[in-house]
Protein backbone atom coordinates (compact mmCIF):
# COMPACT_ATOMS: atom_id res chain seq x y z
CA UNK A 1 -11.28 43.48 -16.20
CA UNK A 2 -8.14 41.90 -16.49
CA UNK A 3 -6.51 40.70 -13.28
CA UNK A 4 -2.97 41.07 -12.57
CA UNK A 5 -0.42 37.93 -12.65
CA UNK A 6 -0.19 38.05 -9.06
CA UNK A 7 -3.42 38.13 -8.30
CA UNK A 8 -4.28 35.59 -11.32
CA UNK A 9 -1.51 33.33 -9.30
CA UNK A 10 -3.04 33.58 -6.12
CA UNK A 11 -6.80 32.93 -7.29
CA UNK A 12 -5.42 29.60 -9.45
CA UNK A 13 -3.91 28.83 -5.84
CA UNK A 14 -6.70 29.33 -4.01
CA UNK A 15 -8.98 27.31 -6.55
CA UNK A 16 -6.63 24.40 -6.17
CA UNK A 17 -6.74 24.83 -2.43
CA UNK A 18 -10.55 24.55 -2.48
CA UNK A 19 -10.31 21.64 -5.04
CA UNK A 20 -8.04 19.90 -2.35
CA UNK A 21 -9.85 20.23 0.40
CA UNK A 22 -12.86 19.18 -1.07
CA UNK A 23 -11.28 16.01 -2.08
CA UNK A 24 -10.15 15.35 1.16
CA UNK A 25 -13.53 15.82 2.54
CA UNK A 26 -14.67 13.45 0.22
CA UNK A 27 -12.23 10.72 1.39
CA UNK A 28 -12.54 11.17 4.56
CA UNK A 29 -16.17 12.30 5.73
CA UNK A 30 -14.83 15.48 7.36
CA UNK A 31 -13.83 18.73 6.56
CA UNK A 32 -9.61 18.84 6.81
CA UNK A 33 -8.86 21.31 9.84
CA UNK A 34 -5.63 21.16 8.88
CA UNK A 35 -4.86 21.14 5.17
CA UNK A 36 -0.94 21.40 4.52
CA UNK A 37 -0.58 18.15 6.60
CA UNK A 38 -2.96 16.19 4.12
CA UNK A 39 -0.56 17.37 1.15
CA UNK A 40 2.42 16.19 2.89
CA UNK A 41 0.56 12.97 3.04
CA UNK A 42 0.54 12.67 -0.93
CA UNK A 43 3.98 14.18 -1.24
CA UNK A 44 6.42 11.31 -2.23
CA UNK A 45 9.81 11.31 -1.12
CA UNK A 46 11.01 12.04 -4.97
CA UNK A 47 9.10 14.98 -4.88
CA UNK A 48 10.30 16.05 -1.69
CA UNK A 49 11.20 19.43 -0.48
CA UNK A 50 13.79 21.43 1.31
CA UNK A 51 13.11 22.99 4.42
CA UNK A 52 14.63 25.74 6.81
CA UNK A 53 16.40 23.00 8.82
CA UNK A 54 19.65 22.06 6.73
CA UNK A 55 19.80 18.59 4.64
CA UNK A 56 15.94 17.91 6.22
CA UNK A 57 13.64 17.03 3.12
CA UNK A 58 10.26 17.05 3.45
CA UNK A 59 7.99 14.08 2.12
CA UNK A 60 5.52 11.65 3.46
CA UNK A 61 7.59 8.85 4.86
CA UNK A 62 7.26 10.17 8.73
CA UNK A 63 3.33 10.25 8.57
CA UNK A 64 3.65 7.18 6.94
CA UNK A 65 5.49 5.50 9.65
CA UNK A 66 3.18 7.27 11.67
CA UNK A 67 0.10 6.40 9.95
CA UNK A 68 1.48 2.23 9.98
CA UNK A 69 1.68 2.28 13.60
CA UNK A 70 -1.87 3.36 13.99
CA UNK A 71 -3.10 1.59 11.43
CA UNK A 72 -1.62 -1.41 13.17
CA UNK A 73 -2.60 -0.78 16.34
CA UNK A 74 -6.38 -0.78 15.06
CA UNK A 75 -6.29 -3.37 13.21
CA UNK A 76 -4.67 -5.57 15.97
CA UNK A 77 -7.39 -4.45 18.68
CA UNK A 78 -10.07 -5.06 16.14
CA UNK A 79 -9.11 -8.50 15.22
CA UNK A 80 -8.19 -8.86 19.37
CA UNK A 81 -11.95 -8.26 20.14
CA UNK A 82 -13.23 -10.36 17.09
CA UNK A 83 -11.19 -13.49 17.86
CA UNK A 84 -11.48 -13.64 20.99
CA UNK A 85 -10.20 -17.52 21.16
CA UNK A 86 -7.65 -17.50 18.33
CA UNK A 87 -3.88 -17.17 19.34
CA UNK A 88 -1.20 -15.03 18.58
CA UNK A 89 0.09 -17.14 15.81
CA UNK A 90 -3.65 -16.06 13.97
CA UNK A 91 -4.12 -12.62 14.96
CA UNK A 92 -0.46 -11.86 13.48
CA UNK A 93 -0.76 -13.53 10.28
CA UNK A 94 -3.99 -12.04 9.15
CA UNK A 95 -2.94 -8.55 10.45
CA UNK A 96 -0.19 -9.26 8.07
CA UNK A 97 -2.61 -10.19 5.50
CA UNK A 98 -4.76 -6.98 6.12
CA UNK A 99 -1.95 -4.57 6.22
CA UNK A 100 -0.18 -6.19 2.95
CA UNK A 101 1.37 -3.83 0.92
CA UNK A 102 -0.17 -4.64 -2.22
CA UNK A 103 -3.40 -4.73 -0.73
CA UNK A 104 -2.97 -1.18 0.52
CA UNK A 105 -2.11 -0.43 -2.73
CA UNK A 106 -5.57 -1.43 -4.15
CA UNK A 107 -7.49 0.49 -1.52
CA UNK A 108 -5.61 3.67 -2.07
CA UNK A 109 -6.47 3.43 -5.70
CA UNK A 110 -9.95 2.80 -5.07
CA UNK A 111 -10.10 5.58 -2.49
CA UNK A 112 -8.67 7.89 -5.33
CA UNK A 113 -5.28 8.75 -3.74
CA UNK A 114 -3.56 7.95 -6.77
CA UNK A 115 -5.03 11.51 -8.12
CA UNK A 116 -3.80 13.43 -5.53
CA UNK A 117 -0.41 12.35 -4.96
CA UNK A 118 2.62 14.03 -5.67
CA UNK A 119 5.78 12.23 -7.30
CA UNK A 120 8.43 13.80 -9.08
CA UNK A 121 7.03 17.20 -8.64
CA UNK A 122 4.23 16.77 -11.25
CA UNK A 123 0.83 16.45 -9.70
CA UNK A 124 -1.75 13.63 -12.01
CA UNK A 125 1.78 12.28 -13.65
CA UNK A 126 0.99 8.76 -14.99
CA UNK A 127 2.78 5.87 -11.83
CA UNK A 128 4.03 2.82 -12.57
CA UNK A 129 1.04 0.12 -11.73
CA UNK A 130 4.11 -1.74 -9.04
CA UNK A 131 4.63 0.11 -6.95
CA UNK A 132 4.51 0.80 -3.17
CA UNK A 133 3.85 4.26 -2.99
CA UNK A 134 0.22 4.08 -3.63
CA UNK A 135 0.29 2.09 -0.06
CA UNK A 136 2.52 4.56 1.50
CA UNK A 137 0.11 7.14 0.85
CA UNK A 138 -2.88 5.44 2.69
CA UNK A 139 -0.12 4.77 5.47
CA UNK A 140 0.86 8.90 5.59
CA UNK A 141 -3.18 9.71 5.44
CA UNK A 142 -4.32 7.59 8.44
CA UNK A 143 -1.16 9.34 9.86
CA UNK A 144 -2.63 13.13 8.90
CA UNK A 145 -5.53 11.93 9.99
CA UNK A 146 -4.54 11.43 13.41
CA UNK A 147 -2.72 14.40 13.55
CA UNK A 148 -5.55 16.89 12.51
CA UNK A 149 -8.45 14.40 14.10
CA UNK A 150 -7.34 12.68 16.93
CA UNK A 151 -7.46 8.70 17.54
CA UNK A 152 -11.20 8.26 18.14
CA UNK A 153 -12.08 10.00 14.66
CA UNK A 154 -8.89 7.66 13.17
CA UNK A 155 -10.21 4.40 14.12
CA UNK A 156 -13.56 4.84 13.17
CA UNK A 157 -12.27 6.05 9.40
CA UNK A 158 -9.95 2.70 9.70
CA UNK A 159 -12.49 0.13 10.67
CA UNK A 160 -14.97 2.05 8.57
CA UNK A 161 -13.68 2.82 5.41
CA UNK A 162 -10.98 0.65 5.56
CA UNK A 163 -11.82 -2.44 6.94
CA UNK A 164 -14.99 -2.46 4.62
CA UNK A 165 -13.17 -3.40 1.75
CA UNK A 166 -12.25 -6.45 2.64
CA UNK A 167 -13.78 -9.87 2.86
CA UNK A 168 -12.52 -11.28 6.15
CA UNK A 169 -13.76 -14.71 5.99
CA UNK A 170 -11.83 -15.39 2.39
CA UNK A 171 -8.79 -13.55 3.86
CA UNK A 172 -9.12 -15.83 6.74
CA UNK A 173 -9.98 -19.26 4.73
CA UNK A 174 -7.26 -18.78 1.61
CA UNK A 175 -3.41 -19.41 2.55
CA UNK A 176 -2.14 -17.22 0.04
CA UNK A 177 1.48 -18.49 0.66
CA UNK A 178 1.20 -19.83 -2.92
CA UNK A 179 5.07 -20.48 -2.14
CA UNK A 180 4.81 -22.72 0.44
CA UNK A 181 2.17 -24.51 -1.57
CA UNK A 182 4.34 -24.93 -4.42
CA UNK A 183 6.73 -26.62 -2.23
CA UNK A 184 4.55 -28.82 -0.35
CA UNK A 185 3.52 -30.01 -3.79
CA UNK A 186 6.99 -30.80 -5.32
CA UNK A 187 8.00 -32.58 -1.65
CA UNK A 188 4.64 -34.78 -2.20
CA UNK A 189 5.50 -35.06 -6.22
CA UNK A 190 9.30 -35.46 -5.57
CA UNK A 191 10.07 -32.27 -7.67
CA UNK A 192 13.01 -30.10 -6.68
CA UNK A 193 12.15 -26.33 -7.17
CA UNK A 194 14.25 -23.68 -7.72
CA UNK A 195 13.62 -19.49 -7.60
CA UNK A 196 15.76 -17.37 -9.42
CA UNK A 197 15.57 -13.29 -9.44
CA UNK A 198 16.48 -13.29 -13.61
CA UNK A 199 16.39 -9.51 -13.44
CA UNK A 200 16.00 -6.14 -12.07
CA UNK A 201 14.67 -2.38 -13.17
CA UNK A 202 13.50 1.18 -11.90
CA UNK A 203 15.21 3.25 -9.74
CA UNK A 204 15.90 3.35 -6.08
CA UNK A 205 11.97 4.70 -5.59
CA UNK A 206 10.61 2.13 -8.08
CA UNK A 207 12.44 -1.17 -8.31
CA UNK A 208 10.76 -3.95 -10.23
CA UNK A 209 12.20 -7.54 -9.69
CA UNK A 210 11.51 -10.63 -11.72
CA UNK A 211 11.53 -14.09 -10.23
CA UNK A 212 11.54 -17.37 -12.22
CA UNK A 213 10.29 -20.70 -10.85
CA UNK A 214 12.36 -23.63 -12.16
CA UNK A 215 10.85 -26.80 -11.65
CA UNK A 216 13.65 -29.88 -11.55
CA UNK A 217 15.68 -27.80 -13.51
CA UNK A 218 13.33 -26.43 -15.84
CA UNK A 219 11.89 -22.65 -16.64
CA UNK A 220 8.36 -23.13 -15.21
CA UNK A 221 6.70 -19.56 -14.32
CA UNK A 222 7.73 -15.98 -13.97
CA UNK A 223 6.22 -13.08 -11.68
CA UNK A 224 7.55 -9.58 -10.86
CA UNK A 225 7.00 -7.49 -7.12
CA UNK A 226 8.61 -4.28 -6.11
CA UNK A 227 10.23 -6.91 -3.99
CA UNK A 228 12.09 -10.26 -4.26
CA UNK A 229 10.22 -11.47 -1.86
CA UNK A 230 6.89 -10.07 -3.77
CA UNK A 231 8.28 -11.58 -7.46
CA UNK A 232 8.78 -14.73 -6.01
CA UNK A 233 5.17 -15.41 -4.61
CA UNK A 234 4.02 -13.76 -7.81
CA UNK A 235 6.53 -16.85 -9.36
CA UNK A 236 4.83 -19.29 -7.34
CA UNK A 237 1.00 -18.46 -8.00
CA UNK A 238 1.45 -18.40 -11.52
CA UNK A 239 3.11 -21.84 -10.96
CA UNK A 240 0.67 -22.94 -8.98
CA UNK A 241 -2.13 -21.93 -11.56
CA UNK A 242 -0.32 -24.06 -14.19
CA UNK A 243 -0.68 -27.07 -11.75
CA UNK A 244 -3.92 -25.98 -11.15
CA UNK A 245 -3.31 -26.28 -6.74
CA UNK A 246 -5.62 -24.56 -4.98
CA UNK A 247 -4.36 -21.79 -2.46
CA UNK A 248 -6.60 -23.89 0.14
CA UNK A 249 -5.49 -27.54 -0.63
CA UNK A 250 -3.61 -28.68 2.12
């Protein structure tokens, strides 16, 4: 029996439906109650969409604002109640360290987001490896997440699936300001250093920039970052490699 188009349409639809759930599932230990906010989770803002309110496109970026202020929030009681004599100063930087972009963008990776997100309006399109949207999409699922399963159900998918990946005690132990290290070392060496952004390239959702350490004048070590910020410490470690200083040498 041959089925008609429209019916062929709807049952490819409602295999990919299935096939998305299931994922989800996967990912998250539960069954979605509410699937369409999941795939506005993995919908990137260049793939965004128009909806019945006038010049409103619809992407991720508001669950993913959503999403970083519960993530935060977590993360900050969690490291409150584990530190319980550390100050401020502490608790902030290795929040900072925990919620880094590009080690969001590793987790989402290794959670399999990258599969399911949707850029350019081509699901499974090949991404360029720098980029921050693999981290926005972790950001806009802990945000569905709250939205279809409440807090409770969030923070135990944050501090257990999340917070497993990392290794606390080297995140705590290694100063990964390889920057600041790179300086201290040229102050002690009486160096002068220099960073330079020597170039830029993408497009307003993917910008690559490429920073160049010059040490007392001369080209030293290059990095790149979806940020200057970023392409400078990448700059720096690859600097600091060369030297051979240790992120933990004071």
């Amino acid at each position: 029996m041959i089925l008609p188009i429209r019916n062929f349409l709807r049952f490819r639809a409602d295999s990919e439906e299935k096939k998305f759930r299931k994922a989800i599932a996967h990912i998250i230990g539960a069954r979605p109650s509410n699937a369409r906010v999941y795939q506005l989770a993995f919908r990137h803002t260049s793939a965004s969409k128009e909806t019945a309110i006038k010049g409103f496109k619809e992407s991720n970026e508001r669950l993913e604002y959503l999403g970083d202020a519960v993530l935060g929030m977590v993360i900050a009681e969690f490291l409150f109640k584990k530190f319980p004599y550390k100050d401020e100063g502490f608790l902030t930087e290795i929040r900072s360290r925990i919620v880094n972009r590009e080690t969001l963008n590793g987790i989402s990776r290794k959670l399999g987001l990258d599969k399911l997100i949707e850029y350019d309006g081509s699901r499974g399109r090949i991404m360029p490896a720098r980029t921050s949207m693999y981290g926005d999409a972790l950001e806009a699922l802990v945000g569905a997440i709250y939205l279809d399963k409440g807090f409770q159900f969030t923070r135990r998918f944050i501090l257990k699936e999340l917070l497993g990946h990392y290794d606390l005690d080297s995140l705590i132990n290694n100063n990964l300001n390889y920057k600041s290290k790179l300086i201290e070392w040229a102050q002690r060496e009486g160096k002068k250093i220099d960073f330079l952004i020597i170039s830029e390239k993408g497009n307003n959702h993917f910008r690559e920039f490429i920073a160049q350490v010059m040490v007392s004048g001369e080209e030293f070590a290059t990095g790149s970052g979806y940020s200057k910020k970023k392409a400078e410490q990448s700059a720096a470690e690859k600097a600091c490699e060369l030297l051979e200083i240790k992120p933990t040498d004071s």
